[in-house]
Protein backbone atom coordinates (compact mmCIF):
# COMPACT_ATOMS: atom_id res chain seq x y z
CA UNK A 1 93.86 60.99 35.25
CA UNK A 2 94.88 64.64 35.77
CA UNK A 3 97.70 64.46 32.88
CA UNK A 4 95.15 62.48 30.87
CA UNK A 5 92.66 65.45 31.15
CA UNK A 6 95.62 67.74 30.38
CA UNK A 7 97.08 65.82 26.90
CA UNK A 8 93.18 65.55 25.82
CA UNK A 9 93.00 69.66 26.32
CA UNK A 10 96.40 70.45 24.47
CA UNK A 11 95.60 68.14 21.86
CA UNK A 12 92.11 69.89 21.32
CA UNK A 13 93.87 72.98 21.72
CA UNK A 14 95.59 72.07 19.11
CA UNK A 15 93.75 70.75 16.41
CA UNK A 16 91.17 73.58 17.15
CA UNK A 17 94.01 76.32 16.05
CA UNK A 18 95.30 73.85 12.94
CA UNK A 19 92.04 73.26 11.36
CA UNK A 20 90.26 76.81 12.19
CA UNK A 21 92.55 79.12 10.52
CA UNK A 22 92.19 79.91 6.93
CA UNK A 23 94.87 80.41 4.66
CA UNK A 24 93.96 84.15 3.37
CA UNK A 25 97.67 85.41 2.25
CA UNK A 26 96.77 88.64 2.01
CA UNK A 27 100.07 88.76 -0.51
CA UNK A 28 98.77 86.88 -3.44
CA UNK A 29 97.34 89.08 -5.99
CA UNK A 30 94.35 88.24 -8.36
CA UNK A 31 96.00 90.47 -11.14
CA UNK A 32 99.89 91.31 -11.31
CA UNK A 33 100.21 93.85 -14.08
CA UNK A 34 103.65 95.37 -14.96
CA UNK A 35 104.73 97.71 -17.86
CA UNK A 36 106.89 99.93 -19.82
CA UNK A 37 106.15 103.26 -21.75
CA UNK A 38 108.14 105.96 -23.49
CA UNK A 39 106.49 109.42 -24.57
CA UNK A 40 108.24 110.15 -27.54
CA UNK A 41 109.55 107.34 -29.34
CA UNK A 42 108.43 105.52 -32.34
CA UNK A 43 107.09 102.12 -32.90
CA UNK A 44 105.88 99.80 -29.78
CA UNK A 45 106.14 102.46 -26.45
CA UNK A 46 104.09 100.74 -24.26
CA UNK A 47 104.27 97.09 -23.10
CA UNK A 48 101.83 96.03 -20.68
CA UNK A 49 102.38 92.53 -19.32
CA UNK A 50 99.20 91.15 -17.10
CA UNK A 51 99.49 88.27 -14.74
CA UNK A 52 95.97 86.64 -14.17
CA UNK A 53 95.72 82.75 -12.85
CA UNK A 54 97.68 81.31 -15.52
CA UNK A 55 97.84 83.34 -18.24
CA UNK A 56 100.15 85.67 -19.11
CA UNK A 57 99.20 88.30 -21.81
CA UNK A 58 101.46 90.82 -23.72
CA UNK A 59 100.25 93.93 -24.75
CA UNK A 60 102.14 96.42 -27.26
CA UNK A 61 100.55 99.51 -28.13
CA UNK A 62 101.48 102.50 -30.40
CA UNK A 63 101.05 105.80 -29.81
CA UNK A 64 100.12 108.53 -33.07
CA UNK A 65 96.67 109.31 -34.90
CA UNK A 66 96.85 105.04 -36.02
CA UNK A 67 97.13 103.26 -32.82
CA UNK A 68 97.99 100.15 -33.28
CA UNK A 69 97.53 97.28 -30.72
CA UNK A 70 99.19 93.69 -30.83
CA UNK A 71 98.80 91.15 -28.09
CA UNK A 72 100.59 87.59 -27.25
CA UNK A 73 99.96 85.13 -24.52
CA UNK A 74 101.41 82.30 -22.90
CA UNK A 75 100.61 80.11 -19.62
CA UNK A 76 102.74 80.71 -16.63
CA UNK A 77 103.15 77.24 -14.95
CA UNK A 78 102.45 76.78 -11.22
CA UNK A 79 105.95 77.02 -9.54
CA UNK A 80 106.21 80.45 -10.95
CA UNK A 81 102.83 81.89 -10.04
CA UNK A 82 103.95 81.39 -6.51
CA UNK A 83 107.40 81.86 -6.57
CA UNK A 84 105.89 85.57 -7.58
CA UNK A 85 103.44 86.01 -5.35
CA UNK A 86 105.35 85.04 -2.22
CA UNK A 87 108.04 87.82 -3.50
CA UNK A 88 104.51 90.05 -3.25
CA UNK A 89 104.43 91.87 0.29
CA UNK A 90 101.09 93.54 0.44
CA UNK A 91 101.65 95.58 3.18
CA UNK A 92 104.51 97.52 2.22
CA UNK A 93 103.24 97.46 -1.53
CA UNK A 94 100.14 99.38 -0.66
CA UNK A 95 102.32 101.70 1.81
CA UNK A 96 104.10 102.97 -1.33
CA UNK A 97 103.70 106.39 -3.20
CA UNK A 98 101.74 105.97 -6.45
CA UNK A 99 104.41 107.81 -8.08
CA UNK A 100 108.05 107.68 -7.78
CA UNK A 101 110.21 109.53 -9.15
CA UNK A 102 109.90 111.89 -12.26
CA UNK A 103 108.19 108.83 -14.50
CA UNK A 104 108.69 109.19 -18.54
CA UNK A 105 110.46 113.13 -17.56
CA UNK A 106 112.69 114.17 -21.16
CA UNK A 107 111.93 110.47 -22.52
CA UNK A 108 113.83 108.92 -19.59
CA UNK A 109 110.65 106.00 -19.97
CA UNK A 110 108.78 104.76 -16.83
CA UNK A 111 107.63 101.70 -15.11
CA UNK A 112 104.86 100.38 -13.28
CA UNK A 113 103.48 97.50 -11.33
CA UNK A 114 99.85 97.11 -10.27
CA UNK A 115 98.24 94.95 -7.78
CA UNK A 116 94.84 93.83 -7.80
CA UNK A 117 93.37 91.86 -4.91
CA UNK A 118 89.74 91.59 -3.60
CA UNK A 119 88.36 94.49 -5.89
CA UNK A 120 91.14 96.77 -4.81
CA UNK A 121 93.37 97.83 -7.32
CA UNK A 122 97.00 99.86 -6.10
CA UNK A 123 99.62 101.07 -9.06
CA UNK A 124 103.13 102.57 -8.68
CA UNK A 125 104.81 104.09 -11.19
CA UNK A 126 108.33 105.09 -11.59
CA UNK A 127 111.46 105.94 -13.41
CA UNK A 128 112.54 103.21 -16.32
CA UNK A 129 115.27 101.26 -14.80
CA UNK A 130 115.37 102.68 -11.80
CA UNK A 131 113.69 100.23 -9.74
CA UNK A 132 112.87 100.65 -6.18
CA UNK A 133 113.87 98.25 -3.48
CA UNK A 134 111.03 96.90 -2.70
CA UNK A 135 109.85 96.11 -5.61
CA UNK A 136 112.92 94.40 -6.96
CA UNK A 137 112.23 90.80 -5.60
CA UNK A 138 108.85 91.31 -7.52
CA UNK A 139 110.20 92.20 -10.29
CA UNK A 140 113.16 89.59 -10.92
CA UNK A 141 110.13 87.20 -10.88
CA UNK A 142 108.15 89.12 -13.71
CA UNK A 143 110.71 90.55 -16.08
CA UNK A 144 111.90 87.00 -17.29
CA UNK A 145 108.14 86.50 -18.55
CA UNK A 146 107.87 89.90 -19.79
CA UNK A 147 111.06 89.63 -21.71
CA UNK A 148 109.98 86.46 -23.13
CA UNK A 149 107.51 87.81 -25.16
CA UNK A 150 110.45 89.74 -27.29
CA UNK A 151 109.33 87.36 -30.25
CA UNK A 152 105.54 88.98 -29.85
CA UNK A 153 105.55 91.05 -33.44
């Protein structure tokens, strides 16, 4: 009777803890936004990619007196959405400087990658190409959709 008591209490332990948490991964962004600009240079210096439920929207933007704005899009399919936002650790994301680096100093471009969950919004910026670690998992997830967008004219 004693053991009895005992299984019925584990297995109500048990199915209390399985069934009363939520899944809240803090990790998964609402909006992943990642880009590319150059000061001085001519033509298309600023790509903005943004990352929101399924869709996937290119955004190239001039710079002078005639701006000039052209946009693409294309759905992202399931397996990648969360292949990229388990690569996403919040914690250590929001831990990071907002700048690194010396971003877009003598042309040398910059980077960013933004993060927007529950109506908070965190950006870092940095040098082009010079990606830092922690953000590199991210980004080998994002680049192959922002690169194939090359055909976006």
């Amino acid at each position: 009777m004693k053991n009895i008591k005992i299984n019925y209490f584990i297995l109500f332990l048990v199915s209390t803890i399985a069934f009363s948490c939520k899944n809240q991964d803090v990790s998964i962004a609402t909006t992943i936004k990642y880009g590319t600009s150059f000061g001085m240079c001519a033509g298309y210096c600023k790509r903005d990619l943004v990352l929101n439920n399924k869709q996937a929207t290119l955004s190239l933007n001039k710079h002078g007196s005639n701006p000039e704005t052209k946009s693409c899009n294309k759905e992202v399919d399931d397996a990648t959405l969360s292949s990229i936002n388990e690569s996403i650790d919040a914690n250590t994301f929001n831990n990071m400087p907002d700048v690194i680096g010396c971003p877009d100093c003598a042309d040398g471009g910059a980077e960013y990658v933004e993060l927007t969950n529950n109506g908070k919004t965190k950006r870092v910026t940095f040098e082009y190409g010079k990606t830092p670690t922690e953000l590199k998992e991210l980004l080998n997830q994002i680049k192959p959709i922002f690169n194939s967008f090359n055909d976006c004219k």
